[in-house]
N, C-alpha and C. Protein backbone atom coordinates (compact mmCIF):
# COMPACT_ATOMS: atom_id res chain seq x y z
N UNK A 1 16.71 -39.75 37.80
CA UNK A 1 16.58 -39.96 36.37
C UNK A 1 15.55 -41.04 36.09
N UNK A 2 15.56 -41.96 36.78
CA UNK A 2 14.36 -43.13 36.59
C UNK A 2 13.19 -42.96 37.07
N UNK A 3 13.13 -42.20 38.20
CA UNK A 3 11.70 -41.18 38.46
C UNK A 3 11.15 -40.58 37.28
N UNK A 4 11.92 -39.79 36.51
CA UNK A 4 12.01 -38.71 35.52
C UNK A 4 10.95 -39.93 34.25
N UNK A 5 11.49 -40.71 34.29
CA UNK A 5 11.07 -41.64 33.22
C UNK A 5 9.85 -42.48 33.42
N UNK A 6 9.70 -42.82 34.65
CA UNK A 6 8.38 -43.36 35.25
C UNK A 6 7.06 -42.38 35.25
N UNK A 7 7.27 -41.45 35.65
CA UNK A 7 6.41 -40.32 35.23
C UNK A 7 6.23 -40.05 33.88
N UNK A 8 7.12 -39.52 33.28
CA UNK A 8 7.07 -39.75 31.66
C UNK A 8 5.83 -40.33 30.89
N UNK A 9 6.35 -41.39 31.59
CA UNK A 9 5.48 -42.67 30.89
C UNK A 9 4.50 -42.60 31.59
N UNK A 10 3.94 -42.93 32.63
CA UNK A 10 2.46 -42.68 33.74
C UNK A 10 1.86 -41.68 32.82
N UNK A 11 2.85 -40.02 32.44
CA UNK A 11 1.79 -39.53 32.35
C UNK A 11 1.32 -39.56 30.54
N UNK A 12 2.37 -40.27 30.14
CA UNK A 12 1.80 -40.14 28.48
C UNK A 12 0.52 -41.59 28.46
N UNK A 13 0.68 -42.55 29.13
CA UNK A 13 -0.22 -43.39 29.76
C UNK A 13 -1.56 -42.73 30.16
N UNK A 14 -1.70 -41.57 30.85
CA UNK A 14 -2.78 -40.97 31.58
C UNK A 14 -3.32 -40.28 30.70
N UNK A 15 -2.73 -39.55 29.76
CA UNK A 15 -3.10 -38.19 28.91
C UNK A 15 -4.19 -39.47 27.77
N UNK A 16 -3.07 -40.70 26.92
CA UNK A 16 -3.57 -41.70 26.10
C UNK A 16 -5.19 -41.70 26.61
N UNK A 17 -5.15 -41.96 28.00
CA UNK A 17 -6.16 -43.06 28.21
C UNK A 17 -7.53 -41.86 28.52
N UNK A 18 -7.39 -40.69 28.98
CA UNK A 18 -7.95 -39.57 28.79
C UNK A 18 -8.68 -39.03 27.47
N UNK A 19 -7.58 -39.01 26.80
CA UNK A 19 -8.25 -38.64 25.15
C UNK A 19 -9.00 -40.12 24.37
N UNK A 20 -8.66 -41.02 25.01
CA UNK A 20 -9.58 -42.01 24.45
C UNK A 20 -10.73 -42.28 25.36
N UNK A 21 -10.79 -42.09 26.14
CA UNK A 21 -12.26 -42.02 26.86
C UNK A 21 -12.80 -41.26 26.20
N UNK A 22 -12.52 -40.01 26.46
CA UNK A 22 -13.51 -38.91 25.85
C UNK A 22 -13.91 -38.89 24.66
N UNK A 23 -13.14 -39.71 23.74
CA UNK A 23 -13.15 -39.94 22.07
C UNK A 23 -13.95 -41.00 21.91
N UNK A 24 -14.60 -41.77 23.00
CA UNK A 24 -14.91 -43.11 22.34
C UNK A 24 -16.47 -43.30 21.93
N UNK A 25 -17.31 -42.00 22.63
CA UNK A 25 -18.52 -41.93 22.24
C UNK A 25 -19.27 -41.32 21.31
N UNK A 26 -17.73 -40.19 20.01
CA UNK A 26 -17.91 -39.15 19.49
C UNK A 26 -18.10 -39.82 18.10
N UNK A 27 -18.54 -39.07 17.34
CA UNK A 27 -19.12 -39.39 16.29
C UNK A 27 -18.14 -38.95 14.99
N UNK A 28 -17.64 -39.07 13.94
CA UNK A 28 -16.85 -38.66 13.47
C UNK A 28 -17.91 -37.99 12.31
N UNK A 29 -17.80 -36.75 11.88
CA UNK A 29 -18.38 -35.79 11.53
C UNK A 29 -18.07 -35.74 10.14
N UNK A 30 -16.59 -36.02 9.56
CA UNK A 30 -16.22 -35.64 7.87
C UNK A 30 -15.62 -36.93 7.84
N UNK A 31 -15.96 -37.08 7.04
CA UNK A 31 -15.21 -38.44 6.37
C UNK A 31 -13.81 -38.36 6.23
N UNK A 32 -12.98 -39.64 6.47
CA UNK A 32 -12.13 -39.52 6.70
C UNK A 32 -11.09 -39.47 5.55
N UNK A 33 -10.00 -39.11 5.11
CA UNK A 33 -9.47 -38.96 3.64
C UNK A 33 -8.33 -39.79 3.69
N UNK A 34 -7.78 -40.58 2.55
CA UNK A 34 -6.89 -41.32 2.83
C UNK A 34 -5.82 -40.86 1.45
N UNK A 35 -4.80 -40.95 1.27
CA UNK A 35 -3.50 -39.99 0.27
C UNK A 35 -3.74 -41.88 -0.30
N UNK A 36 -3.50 -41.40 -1.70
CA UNK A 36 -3.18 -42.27 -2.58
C UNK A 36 -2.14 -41.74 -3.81
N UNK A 37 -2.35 -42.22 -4.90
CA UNK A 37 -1.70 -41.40 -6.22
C UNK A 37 -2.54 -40.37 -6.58
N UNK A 38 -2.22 -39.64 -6.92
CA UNK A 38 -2.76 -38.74 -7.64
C UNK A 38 -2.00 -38.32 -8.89
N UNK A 39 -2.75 -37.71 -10.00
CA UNK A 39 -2.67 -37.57 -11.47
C UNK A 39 -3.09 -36.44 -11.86
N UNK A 40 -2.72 -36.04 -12.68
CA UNK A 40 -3.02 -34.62 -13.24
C UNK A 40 -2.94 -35.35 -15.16
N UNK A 41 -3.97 -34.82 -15.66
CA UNK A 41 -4.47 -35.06 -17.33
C UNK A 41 -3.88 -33.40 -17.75
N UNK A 42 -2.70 -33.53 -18.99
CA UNK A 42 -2.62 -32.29 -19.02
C UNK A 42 -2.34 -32.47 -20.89
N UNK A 43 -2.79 -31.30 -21.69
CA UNK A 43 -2.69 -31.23 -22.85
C UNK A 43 -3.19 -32.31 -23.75
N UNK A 44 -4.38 -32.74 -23.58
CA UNK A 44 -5.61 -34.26 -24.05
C UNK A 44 -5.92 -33.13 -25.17
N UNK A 45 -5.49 -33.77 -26.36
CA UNK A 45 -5.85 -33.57 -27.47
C UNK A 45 -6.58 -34.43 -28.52
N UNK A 46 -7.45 -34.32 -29.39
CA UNK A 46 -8.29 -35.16 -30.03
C UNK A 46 -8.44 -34.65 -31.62
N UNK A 47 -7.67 -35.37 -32.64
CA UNK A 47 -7.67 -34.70 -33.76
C UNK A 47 -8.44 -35.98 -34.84
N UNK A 48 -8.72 -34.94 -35.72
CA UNK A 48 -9.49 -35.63 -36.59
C UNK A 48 -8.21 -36.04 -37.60
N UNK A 49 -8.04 -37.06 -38.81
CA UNK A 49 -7.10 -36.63 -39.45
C UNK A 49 -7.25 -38.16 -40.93
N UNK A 50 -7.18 -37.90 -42.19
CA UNK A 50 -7.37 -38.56 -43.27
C UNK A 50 -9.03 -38.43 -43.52
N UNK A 51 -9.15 -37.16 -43.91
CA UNK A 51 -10.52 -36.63 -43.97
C UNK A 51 -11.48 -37.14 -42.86
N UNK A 52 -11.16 -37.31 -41.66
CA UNK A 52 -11.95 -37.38 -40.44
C UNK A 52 -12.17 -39.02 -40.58
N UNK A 53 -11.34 -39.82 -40.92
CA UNK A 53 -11.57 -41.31 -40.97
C UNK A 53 -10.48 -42.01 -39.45
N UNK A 54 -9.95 -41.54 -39.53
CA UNK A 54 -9.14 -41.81 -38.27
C UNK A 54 -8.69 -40.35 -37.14
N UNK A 55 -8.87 -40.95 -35.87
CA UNK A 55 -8.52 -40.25 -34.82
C UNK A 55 -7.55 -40.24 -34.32
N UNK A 56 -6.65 -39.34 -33.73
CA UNK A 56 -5.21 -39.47 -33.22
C UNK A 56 -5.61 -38.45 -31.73
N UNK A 57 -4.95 -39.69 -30.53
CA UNK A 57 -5.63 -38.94 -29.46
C UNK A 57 -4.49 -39.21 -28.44
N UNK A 58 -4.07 -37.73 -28.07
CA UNK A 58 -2.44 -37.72 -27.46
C UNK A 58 -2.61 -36.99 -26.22
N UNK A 59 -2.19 -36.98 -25.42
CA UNK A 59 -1.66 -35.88 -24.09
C UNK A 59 -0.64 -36.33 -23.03
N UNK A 60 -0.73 -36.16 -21.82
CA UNK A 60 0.55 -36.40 -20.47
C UNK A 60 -0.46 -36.61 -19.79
N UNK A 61 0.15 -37.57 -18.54
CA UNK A 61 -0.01 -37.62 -17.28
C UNK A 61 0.63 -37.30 -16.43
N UNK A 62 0.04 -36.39 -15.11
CA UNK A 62 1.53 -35.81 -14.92
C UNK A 62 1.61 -36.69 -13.49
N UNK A 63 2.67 -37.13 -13.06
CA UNK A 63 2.59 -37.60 -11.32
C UNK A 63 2.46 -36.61 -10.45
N UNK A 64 1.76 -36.63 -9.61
CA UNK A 64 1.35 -35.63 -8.64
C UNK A 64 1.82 -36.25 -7.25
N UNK A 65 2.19 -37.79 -7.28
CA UNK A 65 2.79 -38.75 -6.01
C UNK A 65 3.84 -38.47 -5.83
N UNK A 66 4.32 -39.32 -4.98
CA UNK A 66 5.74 -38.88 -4.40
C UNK A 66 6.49 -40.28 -4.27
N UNK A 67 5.43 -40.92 -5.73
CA UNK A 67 6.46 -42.69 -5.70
C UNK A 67 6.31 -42.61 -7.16
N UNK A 68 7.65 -43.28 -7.82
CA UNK A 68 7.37 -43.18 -9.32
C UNK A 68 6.14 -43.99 -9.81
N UNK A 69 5.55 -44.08 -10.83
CA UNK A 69 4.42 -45.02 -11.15
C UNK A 69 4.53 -45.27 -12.76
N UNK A 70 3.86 -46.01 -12.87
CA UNK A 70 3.81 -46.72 -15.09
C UNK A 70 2.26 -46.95 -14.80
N UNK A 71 1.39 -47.27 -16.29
CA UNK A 71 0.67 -47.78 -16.59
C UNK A 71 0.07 -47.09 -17.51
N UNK A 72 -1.13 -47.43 -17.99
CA UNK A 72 -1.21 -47.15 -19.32
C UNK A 72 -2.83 -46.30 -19.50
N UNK A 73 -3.24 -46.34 -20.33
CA UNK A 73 -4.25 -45.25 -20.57
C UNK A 73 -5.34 -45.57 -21.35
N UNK A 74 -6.75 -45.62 -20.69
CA UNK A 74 -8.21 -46.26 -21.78
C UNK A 74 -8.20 -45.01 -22.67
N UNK A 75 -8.55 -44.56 -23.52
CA UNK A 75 -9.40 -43.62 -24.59
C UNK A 75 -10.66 -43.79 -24.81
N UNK A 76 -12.05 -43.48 -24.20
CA UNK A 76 -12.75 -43.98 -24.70
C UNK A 76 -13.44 -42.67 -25.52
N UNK A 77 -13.82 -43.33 -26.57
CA UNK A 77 -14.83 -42.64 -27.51
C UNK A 77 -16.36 -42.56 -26.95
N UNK A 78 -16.94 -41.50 -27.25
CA UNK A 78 -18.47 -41.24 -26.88
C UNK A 78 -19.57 -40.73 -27.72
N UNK A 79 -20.47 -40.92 -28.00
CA UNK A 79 -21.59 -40.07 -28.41
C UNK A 79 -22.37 -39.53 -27.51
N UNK A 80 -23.49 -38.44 -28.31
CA UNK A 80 -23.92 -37.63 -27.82
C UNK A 80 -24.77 -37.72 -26.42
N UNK A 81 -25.04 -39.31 -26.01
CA UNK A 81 -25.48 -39.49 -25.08
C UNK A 81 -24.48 -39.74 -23.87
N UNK A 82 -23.25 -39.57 -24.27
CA UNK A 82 -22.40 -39.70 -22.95
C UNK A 82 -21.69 -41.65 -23.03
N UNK A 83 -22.21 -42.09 -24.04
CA UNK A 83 -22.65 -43.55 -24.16
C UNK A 83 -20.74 -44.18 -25.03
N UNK A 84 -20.34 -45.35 -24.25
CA UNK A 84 -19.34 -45.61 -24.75
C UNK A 84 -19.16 -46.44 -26.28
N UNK A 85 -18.50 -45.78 -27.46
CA UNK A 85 -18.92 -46.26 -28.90
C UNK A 85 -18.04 -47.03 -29.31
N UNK A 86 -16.54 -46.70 -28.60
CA UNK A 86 -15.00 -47.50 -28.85
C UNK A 86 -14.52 -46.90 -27.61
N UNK A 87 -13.32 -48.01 -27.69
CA UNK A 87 -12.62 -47.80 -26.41
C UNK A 87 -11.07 -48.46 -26.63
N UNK A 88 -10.06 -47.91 -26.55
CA UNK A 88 -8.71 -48.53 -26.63
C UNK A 88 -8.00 -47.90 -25.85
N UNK A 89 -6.78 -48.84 -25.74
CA UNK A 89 -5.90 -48.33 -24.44
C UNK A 89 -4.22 -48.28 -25.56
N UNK A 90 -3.78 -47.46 -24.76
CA UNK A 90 -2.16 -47.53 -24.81
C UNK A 90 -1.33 -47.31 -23.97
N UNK A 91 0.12 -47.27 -23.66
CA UNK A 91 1.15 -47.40 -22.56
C UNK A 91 1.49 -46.17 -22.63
N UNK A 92 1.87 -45.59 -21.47
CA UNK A 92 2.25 -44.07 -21.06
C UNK A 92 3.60 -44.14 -20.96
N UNK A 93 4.56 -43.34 -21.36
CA UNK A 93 5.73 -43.56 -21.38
C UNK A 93 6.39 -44.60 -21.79
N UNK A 94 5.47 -45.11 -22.75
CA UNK A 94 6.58 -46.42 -23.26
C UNK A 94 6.84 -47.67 -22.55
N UNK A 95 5.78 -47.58 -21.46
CA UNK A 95 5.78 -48.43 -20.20
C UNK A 95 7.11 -48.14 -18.84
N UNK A 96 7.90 -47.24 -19.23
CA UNK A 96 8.97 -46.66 -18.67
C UNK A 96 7.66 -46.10 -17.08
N UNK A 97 8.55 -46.41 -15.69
CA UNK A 97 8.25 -45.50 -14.96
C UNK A 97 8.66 -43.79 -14.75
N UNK A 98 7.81 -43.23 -14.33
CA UNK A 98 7.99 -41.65 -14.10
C UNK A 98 7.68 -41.17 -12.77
N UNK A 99 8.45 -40.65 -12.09
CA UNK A 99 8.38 -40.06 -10.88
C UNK A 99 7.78 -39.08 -10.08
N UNK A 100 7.93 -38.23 -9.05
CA UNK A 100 6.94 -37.28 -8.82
C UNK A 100 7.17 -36.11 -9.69
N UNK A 101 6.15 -34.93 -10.31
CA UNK A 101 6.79 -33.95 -10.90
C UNK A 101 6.87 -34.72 -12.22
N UNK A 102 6.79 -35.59 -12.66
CA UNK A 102 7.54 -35.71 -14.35
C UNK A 102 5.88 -36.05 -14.85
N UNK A 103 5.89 -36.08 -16.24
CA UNK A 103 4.67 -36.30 -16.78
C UNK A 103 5.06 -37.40 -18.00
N UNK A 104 4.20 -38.35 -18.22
CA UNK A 104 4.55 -39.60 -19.25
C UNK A 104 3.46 -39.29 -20.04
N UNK A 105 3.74 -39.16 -21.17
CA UNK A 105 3.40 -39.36 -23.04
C UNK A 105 2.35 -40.62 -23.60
N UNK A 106 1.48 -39.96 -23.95
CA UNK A 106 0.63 -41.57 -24.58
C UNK A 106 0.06 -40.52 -25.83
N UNK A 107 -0.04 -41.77 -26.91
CA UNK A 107 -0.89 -41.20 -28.25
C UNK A 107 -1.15 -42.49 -28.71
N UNK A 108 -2.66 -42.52 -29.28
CA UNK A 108 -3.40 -43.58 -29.78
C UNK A 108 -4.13 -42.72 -31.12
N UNK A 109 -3.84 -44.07 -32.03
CA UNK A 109 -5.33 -43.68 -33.00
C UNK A 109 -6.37 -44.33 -33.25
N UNK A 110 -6.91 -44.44 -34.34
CA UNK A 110 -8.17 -45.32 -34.23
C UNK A 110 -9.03 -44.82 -35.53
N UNK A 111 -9.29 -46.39 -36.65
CA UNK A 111 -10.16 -45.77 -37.58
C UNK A 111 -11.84 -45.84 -37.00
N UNK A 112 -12.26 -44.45 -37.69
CA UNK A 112 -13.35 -44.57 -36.83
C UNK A 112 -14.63 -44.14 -38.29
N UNK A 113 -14.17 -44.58 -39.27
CA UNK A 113 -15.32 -44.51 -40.44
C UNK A 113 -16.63 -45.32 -40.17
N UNK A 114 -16.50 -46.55 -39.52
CA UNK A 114 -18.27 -46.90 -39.15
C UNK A 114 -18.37 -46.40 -37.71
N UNK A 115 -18.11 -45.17 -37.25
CA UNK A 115 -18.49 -44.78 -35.67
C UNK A 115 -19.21 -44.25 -36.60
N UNK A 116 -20.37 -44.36 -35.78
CA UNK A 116 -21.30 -42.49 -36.40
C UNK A 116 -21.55 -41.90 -34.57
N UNK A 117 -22.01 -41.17 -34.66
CA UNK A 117 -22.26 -40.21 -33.61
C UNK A 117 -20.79 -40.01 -32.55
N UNK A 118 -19.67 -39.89 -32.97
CA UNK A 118 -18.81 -39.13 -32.00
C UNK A 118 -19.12 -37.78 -31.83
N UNK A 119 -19.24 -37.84 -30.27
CA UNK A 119 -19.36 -36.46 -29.89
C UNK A 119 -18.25 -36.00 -28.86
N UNK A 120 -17.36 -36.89 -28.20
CA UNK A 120 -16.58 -36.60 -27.19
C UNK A 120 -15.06 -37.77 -27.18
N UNK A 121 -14.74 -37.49 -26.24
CA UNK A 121 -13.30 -37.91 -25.96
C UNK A 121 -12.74 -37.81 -24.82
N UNK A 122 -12.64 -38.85 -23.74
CA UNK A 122 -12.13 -39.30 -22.32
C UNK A 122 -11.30 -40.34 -22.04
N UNK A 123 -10.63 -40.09 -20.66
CA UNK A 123 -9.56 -40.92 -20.59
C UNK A 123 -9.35 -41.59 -19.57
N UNK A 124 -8.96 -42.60 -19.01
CA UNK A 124 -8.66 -43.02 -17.77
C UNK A 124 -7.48 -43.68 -17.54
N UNK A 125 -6.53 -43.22 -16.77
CA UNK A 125 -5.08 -43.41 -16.25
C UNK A 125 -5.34 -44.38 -15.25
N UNK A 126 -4.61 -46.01 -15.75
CA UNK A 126 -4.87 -47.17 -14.84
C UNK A 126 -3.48 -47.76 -14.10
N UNK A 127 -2.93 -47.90 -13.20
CA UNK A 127 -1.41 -47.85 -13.09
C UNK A 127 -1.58 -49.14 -12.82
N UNK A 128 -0.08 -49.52 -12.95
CA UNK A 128 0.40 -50.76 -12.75
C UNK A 128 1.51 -51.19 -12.32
């Protein structure tokens, strides 16, 4: 039985030291990927509303992780050049955490009578 185990080990020792020789001059070819959070933007809506003087800008985040997470959400406003014109944030879920599978709630508005040139509407999910 202690033979059995000395070998064992020698040879997971031998195989180790084998695949790292041969590995140590190789070049790594794809970049390597590392798992973080991930997010899903689902139902980003952008409404005009009091004859187009204020914006109301709502959707979900959905967790795509497999650890609950909170944090909150930029809105930024854009014109036609892609160019940032306003920018505000609000709390996703109420600041409540949400788990894998669940999706957390944010809606912001914003008077926007001296914007001129809105052309767009983006978002960025910042956790905390």
């Amino acid at each position: 039985m202690k033979i059995v185990r000395i070998l064992s080990v020698v040879m997971i020792f031998f195989t180790a030291t084998i695949l790292q020789a041969n590995g140590a001059d190789k070049v790594v070819e794809q970049p390597l990927t590392f798992g973080g959070p991930q997010y899903e933007i689902e139902d980003l809506t952008a409404q005009l509303q009091s004859e187009g003087s204020v914006i109301l800008v709502s959707g979900k985040i959905r967790n795509l992780g497999h650890s609950a997470t909170r944090g909150y959400v930029i809105v930024y406003l854009r014109d036609g050049n892609n160019d940032v014109i306003h920018a505000m944030e609000t709390d996703v879920n109420e600041k409540r955490p949400f788990g894998h599978g669940m999706a957390g709630y944010f809606e912001v508005s914003a008077n926007i009578e001296g914007l001129s040139g809105l052309a767009n509407v983006s978002i960025e999910f910042v956790t905390n």
